[in-house]
Every structure is written in structure tokens, then in C-alpha cells.
PDB file of N, CA and C in Angstrom:
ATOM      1  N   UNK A   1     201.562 141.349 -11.304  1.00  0.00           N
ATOM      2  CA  UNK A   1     200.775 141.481 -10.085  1.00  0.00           C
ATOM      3  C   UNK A   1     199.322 141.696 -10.478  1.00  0.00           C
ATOM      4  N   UNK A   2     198.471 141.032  -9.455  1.00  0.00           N
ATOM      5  CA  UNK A   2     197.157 140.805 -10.136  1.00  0.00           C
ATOM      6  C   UNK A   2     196.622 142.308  -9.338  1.00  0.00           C
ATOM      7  N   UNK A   3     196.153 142.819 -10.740  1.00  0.00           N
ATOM      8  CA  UNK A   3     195.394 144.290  -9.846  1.00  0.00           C
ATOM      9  C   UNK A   3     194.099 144.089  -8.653  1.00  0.00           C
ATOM     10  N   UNK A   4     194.609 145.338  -7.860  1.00  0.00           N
ATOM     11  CA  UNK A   4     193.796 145.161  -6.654  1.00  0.00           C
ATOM     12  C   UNK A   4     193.510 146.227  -6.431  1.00  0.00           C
ATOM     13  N   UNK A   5     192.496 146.365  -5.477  1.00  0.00           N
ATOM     14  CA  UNK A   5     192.418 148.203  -5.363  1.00  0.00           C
ATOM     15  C   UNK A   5     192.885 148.653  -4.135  1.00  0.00           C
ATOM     16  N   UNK A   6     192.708 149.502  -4.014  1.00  0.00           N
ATOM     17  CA  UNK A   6     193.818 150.371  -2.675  1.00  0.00           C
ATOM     18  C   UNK A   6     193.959 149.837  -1.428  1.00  0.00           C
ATOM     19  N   UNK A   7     192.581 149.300  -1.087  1.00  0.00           N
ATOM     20  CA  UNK A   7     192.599 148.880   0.532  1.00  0.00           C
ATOM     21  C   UNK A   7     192.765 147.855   0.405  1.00  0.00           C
ATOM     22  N   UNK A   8     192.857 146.769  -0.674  1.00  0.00           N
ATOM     23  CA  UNK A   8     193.667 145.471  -0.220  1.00  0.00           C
ATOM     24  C   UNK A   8     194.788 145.610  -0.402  1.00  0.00           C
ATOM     25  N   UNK A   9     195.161 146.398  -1.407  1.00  0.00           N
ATOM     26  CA  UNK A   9     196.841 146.463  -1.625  1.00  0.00           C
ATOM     27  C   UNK A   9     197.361 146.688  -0.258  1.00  0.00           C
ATOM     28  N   UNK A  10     197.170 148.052   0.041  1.00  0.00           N
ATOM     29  CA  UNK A  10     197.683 148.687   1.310  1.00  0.00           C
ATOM     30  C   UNK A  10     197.580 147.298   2.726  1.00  0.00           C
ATOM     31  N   UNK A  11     196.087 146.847   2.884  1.00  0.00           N
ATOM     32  CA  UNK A  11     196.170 145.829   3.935  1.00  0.00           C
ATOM     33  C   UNK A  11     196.889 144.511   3.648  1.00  0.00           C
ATOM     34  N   UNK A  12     197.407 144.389   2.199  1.00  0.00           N
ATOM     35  CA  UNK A  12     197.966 142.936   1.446  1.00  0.00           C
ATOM     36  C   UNK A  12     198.950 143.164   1.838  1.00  0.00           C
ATOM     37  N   UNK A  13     199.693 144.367   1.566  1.00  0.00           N
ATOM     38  CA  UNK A  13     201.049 144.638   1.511  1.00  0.00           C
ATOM     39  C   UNK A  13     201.839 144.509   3.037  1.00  0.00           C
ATOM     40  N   UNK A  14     200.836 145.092   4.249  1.00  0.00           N
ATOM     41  CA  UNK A  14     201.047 145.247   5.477  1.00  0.00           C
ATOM     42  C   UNK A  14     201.513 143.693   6.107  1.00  0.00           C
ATOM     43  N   UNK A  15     199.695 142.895   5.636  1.00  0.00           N
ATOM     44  CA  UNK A  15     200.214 141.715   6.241  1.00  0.00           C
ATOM     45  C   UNK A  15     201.444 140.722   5.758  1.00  0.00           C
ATOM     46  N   UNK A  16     202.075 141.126   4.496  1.00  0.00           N
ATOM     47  CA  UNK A  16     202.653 140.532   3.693  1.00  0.00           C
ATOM     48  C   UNK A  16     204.234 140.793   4.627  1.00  0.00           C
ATOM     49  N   UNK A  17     204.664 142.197   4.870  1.00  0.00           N
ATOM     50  CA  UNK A  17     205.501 142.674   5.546  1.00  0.00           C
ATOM     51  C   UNK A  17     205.499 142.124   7.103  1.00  0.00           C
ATOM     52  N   UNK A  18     204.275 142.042   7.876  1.00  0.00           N
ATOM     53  CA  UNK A  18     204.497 140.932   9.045  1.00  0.00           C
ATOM     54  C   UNK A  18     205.022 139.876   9.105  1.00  0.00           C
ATOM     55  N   UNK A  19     204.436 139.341   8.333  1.00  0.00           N
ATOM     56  CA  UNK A  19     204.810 137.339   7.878  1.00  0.00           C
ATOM     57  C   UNK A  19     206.184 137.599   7.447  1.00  0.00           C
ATOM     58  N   UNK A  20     206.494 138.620   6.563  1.00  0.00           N
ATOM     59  CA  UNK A  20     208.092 138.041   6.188  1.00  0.00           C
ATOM     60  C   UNK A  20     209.153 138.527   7.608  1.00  0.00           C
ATOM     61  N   UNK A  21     208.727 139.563   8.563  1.00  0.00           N
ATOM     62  CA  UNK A  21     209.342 139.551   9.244  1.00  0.00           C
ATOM     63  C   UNK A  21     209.307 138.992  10.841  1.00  0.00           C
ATOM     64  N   UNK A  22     208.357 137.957  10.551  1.00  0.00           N
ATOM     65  CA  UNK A  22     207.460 137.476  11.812  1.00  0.00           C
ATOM     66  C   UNK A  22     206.997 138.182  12.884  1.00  0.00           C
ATOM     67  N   UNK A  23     206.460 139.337  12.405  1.00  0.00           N
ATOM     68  CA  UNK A  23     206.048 140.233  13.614  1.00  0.00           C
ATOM     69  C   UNK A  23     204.374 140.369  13.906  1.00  0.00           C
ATOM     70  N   UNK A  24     204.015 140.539  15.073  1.00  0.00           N
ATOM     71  CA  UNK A  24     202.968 140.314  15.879  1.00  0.00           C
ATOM     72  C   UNK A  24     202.475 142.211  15.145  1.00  0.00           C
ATOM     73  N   UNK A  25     201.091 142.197  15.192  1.00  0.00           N
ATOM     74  CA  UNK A  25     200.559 143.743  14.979  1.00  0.00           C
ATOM     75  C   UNK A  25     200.961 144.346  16.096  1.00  0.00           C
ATOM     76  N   UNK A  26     201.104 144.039  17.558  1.00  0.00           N
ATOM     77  CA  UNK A  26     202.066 144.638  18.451  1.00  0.00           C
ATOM     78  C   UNK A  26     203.444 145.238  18.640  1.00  0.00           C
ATOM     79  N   UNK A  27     204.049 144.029  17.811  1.00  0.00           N
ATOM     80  CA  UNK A  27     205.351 144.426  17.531  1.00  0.00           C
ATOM     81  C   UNK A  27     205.606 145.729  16.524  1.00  0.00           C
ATOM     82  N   UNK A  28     204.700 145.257  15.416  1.00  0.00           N
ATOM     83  CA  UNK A  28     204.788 146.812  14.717  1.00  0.00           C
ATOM     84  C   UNK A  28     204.224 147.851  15.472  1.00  0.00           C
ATOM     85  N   UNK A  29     203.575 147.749  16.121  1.00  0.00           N
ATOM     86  CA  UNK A  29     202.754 148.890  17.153  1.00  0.00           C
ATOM     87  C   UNK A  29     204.504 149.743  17.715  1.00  0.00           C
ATOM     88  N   UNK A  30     204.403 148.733  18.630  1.00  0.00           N
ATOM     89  CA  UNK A  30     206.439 149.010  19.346  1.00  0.00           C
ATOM     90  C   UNK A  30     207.137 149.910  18.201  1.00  0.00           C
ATOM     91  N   UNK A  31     207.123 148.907  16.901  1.00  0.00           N
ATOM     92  CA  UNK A  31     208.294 149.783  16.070  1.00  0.00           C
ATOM     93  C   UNK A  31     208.036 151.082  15.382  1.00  0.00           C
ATOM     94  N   UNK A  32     206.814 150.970  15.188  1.00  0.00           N
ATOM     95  CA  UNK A  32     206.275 152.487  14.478  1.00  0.00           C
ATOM     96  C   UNK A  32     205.904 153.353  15.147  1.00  0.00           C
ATOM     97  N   UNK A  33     205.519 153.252  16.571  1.00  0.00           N
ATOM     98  CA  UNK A  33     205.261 154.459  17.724  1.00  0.00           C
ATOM     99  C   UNK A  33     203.620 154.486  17.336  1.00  0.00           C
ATOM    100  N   UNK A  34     202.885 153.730  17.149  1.00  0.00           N
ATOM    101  CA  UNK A  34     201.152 153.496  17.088  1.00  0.00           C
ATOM    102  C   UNK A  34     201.037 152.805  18.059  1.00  0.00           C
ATOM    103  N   UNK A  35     199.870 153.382  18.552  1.00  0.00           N
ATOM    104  CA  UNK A  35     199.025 152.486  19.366  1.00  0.00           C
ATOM    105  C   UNK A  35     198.383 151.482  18.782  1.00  0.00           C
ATOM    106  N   UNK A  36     198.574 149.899  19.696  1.00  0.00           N
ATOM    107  CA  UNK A  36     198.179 148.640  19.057  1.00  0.00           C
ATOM    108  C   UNK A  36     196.533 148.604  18.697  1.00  0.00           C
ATOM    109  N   UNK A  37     195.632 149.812  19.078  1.00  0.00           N
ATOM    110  CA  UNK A  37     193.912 149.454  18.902  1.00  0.00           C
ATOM    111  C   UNK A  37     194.081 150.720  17.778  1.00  0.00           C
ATOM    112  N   UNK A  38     195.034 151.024  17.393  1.00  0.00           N
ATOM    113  CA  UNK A  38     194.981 151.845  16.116  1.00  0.00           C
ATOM    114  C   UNK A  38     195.205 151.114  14.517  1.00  0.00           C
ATOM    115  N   UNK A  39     196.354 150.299  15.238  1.00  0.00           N
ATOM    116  CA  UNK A  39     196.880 149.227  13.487  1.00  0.00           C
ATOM    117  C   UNK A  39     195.581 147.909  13.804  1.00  0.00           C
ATOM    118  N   UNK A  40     195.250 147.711  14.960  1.00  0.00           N
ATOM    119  CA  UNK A  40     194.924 146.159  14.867  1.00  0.00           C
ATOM    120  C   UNK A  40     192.967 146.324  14.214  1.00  0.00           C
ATOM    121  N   UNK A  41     192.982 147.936  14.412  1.00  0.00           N
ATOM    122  CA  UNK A  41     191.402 148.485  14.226  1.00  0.00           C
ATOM    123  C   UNK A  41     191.535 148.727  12.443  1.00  0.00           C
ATOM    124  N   UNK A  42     192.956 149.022  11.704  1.00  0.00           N
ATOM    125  CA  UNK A  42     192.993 149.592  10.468  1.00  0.00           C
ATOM    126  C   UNK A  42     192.667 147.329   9.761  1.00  0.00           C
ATOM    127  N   UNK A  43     193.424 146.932  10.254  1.00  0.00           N
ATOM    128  CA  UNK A  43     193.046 145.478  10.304  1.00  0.00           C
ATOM    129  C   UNK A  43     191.531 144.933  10.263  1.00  0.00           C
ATOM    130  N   UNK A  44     191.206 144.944  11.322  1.00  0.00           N
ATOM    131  CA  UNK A  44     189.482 144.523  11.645  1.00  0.00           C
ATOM    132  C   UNK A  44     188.522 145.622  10.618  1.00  0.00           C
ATOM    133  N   UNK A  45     188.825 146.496  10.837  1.00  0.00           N
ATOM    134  CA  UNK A  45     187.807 147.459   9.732  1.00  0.00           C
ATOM    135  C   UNK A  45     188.553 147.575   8.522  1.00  0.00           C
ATOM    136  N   UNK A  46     189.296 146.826   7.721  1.00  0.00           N
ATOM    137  CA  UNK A  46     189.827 146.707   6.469  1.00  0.00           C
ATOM    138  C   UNK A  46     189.689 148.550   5.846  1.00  0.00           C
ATOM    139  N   UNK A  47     190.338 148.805   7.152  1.00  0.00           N
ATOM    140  CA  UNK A  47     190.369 150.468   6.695  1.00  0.00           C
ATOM    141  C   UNK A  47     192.003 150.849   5.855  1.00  0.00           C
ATOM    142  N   UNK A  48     191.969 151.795   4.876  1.00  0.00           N
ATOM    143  CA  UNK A  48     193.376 151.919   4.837  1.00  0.00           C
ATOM    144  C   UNK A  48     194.380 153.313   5.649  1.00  0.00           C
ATOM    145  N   UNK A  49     195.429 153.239   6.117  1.00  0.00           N
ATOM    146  CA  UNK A  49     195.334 154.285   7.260  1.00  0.00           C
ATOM    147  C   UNK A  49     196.124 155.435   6.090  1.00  0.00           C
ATOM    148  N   UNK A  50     195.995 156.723   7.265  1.00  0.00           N
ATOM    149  CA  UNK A  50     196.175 157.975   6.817  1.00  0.00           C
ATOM    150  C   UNK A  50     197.426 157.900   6.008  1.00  0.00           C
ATOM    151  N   UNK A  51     198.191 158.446   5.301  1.00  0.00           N
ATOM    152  CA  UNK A  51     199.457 158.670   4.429  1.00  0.00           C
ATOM    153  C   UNK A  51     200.333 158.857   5.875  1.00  0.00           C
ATOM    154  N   UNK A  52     199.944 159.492   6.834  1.00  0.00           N
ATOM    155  CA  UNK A  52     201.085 159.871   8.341  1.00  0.00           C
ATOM    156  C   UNK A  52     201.055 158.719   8.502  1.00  0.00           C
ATOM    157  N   UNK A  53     200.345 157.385   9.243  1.00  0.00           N
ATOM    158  CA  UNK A  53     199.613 156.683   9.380  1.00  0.00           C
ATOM    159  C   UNK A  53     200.918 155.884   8.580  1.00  0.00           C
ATOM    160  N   UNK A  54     200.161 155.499   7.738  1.00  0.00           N
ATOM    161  CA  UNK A  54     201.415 154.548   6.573  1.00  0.00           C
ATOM    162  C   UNK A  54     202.802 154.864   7.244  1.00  0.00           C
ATOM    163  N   UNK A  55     202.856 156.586   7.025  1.00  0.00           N
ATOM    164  CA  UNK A  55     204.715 156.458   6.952  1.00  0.00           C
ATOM    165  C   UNK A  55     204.868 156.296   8.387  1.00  0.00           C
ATOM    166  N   UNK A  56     204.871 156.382   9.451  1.00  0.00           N
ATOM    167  CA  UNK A  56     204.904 155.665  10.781  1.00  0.00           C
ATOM    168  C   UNK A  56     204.900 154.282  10.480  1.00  0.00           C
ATOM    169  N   UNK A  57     204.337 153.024   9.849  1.00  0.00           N
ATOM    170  CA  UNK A  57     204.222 152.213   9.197  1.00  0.00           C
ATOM    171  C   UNK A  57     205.284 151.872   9.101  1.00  0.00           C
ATOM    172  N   UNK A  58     205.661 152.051   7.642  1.00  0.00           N
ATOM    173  CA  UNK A  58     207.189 152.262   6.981  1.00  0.00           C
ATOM    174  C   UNK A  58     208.183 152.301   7.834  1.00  0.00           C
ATOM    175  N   UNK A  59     208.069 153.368   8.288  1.00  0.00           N
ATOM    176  CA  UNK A  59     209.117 153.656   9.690  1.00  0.00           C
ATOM    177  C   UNK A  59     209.682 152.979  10.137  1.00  0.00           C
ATOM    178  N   UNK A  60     208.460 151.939  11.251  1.00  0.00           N
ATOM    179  CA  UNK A  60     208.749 150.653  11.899  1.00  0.00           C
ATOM    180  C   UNK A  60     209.119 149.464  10.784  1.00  0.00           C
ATOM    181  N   UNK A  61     209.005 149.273   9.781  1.00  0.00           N
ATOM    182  CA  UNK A  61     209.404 148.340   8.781  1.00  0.00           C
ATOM    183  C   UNK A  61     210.711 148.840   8.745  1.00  0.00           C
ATOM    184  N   UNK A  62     211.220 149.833   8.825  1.00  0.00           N
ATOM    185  CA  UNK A  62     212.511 150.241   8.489  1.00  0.00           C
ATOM    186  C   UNK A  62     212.864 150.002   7.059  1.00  0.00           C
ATOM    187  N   UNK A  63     211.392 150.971   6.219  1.00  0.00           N
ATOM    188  CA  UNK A  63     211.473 150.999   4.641  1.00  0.00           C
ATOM    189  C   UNK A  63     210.734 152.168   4.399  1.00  0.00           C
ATOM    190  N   UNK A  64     210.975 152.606   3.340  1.00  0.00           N
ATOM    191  CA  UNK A  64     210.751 153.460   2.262  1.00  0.00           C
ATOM    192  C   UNK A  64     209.112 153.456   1.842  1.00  0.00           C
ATOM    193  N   UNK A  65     208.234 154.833   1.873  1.00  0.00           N
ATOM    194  CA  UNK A  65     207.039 154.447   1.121  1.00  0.00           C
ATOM    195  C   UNK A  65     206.895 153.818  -0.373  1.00  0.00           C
ATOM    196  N   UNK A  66     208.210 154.410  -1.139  1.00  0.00           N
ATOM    197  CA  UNK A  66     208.356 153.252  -2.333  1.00  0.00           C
ATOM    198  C   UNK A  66     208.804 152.327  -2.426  1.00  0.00           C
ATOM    199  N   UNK A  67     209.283 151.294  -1.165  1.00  0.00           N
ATOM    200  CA  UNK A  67     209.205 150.448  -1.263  1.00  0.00           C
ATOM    201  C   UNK A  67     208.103 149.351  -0.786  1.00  0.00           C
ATOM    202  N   UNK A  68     207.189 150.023   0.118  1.00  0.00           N
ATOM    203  CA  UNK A  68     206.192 149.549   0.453  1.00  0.00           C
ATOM    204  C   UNK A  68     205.256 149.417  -0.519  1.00  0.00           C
ATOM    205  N   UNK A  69     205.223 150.524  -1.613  1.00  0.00           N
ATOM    206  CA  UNK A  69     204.427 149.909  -3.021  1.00  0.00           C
ATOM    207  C   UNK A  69     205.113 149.506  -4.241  1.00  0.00           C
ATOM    208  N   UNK A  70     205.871 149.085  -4.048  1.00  0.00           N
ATOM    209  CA  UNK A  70     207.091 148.375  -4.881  1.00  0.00           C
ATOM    210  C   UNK A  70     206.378 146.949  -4.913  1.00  0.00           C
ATOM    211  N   UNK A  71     206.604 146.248  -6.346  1.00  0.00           N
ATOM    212  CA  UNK A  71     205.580 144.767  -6.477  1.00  0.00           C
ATOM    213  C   UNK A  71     205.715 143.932  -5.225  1.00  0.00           C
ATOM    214  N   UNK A  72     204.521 143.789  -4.741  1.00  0.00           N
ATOM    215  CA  UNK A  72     204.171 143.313  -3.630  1.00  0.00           C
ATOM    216  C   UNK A  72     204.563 141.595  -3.510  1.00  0.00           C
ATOM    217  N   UNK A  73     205.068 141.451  -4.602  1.00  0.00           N
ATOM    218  CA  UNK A  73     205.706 139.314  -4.333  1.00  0.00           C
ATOM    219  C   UNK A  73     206.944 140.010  -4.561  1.00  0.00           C
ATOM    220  N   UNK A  74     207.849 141.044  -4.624  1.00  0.00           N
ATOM    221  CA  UNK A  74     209.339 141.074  -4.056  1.00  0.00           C
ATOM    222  C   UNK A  74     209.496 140.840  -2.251  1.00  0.00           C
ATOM    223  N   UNK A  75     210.267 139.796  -1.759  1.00  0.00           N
ATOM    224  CA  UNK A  75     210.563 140.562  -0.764  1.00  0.00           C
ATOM    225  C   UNK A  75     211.274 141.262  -0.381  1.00  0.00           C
ATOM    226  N   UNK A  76     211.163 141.579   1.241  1.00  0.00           N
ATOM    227  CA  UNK A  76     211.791 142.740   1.648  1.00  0.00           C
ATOM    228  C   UNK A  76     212.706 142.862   1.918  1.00  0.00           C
ATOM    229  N   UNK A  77     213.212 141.416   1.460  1.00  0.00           N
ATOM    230  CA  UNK A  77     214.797 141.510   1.650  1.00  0.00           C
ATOM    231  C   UNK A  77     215.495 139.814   0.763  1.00  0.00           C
ATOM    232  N   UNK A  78     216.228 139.616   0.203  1.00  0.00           N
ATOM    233  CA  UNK A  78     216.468 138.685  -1.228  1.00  0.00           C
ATOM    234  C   UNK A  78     217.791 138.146  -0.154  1.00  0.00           C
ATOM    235  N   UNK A  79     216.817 136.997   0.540  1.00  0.00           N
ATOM    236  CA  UNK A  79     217.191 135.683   1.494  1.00  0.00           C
ATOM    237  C   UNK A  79     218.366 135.074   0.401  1.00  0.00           C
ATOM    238  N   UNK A  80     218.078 134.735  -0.574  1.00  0.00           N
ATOM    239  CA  UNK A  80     218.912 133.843  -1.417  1.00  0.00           C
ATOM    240  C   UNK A  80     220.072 134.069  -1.966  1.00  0.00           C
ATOM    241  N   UNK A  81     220.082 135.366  -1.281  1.00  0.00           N
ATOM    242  CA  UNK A  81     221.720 136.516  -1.693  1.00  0.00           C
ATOM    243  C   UNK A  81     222.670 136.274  -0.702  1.00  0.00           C
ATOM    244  N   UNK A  82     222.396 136.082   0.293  1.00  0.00           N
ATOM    245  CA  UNK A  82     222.812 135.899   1.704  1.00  0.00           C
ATOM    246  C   UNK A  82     223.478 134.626   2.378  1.00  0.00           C
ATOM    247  N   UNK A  83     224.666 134.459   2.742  1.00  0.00           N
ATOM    248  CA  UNK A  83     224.499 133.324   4.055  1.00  0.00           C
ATOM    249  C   UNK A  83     223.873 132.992   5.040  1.00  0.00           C
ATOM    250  N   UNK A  84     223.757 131.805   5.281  1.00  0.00           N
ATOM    251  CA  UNK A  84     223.310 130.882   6.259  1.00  0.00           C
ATOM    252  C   UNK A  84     223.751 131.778   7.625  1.00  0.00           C
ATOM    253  N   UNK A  85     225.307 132.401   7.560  1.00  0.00           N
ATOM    254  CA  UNK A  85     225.504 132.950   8.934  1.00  0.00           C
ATOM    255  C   UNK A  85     224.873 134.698   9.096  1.00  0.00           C
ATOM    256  N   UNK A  86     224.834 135.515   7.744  1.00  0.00           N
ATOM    257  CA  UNK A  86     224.322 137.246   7.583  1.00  0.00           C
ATOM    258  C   UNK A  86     222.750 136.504   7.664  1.00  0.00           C
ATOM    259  N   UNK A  87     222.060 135.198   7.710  1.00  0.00           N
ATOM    260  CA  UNK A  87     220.493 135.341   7.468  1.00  0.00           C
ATOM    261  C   UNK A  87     220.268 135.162   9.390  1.00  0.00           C
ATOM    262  N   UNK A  88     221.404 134.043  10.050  1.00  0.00           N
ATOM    263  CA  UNK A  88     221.742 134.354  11.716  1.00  0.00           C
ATOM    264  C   UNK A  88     221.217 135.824  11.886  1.00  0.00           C
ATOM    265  N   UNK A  89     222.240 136.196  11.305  1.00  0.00           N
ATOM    266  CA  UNK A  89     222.199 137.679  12.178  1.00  0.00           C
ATOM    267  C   UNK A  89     221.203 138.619  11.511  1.00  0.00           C
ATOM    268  N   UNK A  90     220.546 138.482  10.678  1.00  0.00           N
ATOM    269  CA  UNK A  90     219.175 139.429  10.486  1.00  0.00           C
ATOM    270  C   UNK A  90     218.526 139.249  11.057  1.00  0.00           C
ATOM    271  N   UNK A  91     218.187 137.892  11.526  1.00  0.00           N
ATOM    272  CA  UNK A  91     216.510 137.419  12.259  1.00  0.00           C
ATOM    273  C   UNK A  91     217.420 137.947  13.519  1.00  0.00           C
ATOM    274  N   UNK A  92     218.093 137.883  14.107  1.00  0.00           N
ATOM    275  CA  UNK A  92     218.787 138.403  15.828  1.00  0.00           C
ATOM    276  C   UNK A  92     218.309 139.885  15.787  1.00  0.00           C
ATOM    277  N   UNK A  93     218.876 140.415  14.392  1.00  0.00           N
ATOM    278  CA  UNK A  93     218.889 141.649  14.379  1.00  0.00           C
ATOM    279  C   UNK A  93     217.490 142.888  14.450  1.00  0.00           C
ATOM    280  N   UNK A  94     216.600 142.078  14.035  1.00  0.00           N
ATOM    281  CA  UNK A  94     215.013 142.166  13.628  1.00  0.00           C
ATOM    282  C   UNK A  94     214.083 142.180  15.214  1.00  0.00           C
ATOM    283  N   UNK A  95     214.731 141.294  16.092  1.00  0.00           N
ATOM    284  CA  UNK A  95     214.050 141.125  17.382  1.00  0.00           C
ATOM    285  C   UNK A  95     214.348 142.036  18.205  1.00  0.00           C
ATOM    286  N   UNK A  96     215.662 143.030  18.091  1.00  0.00           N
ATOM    287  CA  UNK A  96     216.123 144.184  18.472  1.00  0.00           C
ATOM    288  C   UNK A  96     215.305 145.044  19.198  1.00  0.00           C
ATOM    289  N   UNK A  97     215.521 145.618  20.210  1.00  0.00           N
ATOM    290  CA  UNK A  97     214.693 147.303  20.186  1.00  0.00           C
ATOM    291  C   UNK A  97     215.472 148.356  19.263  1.00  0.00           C
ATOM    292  N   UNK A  98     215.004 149.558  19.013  1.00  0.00           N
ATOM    293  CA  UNK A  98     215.574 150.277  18.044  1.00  0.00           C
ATOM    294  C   UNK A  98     216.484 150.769  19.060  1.00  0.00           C
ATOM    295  N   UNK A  99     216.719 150.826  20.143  1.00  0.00           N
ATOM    296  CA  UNK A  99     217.802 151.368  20.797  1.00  0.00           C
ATOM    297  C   UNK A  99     219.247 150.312  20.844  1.00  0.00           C
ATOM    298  N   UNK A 100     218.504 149.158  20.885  1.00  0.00           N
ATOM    299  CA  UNK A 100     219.537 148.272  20.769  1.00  0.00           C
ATOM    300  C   UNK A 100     220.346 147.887  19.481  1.00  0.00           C
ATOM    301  N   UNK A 101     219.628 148.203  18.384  1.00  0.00           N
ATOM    302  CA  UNK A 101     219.941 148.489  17.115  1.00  0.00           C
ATOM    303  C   UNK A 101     220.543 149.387  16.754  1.00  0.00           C
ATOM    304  N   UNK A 102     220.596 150.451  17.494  1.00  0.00           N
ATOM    305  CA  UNK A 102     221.466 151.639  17.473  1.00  0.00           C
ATOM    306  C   UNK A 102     223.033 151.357  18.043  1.00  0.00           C
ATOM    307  N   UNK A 103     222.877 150.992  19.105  1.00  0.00           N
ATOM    308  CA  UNK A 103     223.713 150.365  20.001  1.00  0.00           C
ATOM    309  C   UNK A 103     225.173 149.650  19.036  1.00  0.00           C
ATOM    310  N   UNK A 104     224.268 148.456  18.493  1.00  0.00           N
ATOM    311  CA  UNK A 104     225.041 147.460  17.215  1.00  0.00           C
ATOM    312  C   UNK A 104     225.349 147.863  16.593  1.00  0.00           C
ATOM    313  N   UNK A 105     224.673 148.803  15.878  1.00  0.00           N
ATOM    314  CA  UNK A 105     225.258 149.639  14.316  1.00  0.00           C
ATOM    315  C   UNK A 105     226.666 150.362  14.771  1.00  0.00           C
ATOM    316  N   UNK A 106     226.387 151.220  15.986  1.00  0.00           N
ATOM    317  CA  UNK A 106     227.608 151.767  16.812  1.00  0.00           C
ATOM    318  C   UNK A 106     229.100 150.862  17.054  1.00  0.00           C
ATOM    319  N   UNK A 107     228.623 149.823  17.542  1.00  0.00           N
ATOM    320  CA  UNK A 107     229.904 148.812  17.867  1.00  0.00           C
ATOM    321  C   UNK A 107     230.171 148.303  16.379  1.00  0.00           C
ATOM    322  N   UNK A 108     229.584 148.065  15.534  1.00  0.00           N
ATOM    323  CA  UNK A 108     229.955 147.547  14.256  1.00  0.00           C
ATOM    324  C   UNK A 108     230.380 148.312  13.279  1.00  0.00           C
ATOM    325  N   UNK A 109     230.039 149.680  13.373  1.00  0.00           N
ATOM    326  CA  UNK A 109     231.190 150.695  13.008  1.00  0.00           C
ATOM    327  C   UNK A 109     232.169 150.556  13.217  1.00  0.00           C
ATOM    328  N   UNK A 110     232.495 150.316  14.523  1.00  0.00           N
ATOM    329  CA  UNK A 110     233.402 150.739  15.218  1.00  0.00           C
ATOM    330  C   UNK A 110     234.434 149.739  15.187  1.00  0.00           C
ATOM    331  N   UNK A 111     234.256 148.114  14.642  1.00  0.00           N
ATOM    332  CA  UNK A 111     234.907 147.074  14.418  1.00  0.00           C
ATOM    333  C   UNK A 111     235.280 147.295  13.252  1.00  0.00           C
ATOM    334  N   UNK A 112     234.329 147.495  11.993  1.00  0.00           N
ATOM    335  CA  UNK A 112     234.912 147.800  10.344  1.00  0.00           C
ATOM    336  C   UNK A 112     235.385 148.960  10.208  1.00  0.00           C
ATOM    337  N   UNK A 113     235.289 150.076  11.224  1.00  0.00           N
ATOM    338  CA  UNK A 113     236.058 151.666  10.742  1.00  0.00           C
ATOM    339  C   UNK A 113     235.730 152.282   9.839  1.00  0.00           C
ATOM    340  N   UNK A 114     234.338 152.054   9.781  1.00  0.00           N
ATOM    341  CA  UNK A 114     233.674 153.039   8.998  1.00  0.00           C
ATOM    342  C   UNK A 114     232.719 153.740   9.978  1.00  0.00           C
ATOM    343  N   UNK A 115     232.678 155.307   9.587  1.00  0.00           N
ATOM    344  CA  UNK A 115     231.502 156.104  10.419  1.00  0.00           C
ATOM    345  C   UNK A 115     230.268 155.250  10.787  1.00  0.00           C
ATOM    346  N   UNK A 116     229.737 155.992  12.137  1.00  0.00           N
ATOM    347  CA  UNK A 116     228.562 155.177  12.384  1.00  0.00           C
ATOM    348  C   UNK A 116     227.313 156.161  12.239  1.00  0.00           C
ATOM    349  N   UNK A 117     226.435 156.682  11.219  1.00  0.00           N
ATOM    350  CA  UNK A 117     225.322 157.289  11.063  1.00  0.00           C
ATOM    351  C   UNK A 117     224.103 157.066  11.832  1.00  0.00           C
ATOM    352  N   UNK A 118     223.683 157.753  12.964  1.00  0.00           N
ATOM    353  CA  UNK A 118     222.266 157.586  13.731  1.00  0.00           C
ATOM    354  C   UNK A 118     220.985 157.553  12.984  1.00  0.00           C
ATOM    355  N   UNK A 119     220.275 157.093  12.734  1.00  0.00           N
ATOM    356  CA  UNK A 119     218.947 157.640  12.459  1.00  0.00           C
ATOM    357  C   UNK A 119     218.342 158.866  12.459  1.00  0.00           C
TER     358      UNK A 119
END
């Protein structure tokens, strides 16, 4: 990885995590509980946001702060491991609200019989 310094990493890494999951700076707004003139302002002013900031971030990525600085050309999820029908149901799964995601995890417990863990 070609070294970079903090505020592109951090803004590289962000937009890098949109594109792979096709999400609008709104949509992450929705998933991380930020207001959209808060991420879309850390954007326009190539600011990097607070460490709270980030992990709200993360949050809505539904990842880890070490994986958010984990080499930035991994993605966030290894497509080529997967079927044609589990890659179906990620992108379905991704457009979700987190309530509705809750919802699924619940019924899909509940089909394989294994516990269903909340968030």
C-alpha cells in the first residue's frame, strides 16, 4: 500500500467502503445515526472526523475500527469465496434497514436452530 497520510487514508478508506457497498453518503448517514451535513461536510472539507465520529462510521459499515484500517485494497468482503446465490442475498441484505436486518437474522436462526444474538 502506497503510503498516505491520515486524511486521505481515513477519506480513501471511507469512499472506498461506499463504492464497495454502493451506498449514497446518505445512506451511511441512515446507518451510522449522523447527520447527512456532518459526513457529506467531513467529505467537502477533506476533514478527518473525530475517533466517536469514525466509530459511528464503522458502526454503520457494520465493521470493526481494525478493520477499517486494515490494507485498504482488501475488500470488505472476498466476493470470490461466495456463490452467485449467498452474493443474491448480500446485496438484498445490505439494502436492509437495521431493523429489518434484525428481523432476518431472527427468522434465520430460527430456520438453522442456532441462537439468534441481537446487536
Amino acid at each position: 500500500m502506497e503510503k498516505l497520510n491520515n486524511e486521505n487514508f481515513v477519506l480513501q478508506r471511507m469512499q472506498e467502503l461506499l463504492k464497495a457497498k454502493d451506498w449514497s453518503i446518505y445512506r451511511l448517514a441512515k446507518e451510522s445515526g449522523l447527520s447527512y451535513s456532518s459526513l457529506n461536510n467531513i467529505f467537502i472539507r477533506s476533514t478527518v472526523p473525530s475517533v466517536l465520529t469514525l466509530e459511528k462510521i464503522c458502526n454503520g459499515f457494520q465493521i470493526t475500527m481494525s478493520e477499517f484500517f486494515e490494507n485498504m485494497s482488501t475488500p470488505v468482503f472476498n466476493t470470490d469465496a461466495i456463490s452467485a446465490e449467498e452474493r443474491t442475498l448480500l446485496e438484498r441484505y445490505r439494502t436492509l434497514s437495521k431493523t429489518d436486518k434484525q428481523l432476518l437474522n431472527a427468522y434465520l436462526a430460527g430456520l438453522s436452530k442456532t441462537p439468534f444474538e441481537s446487536e
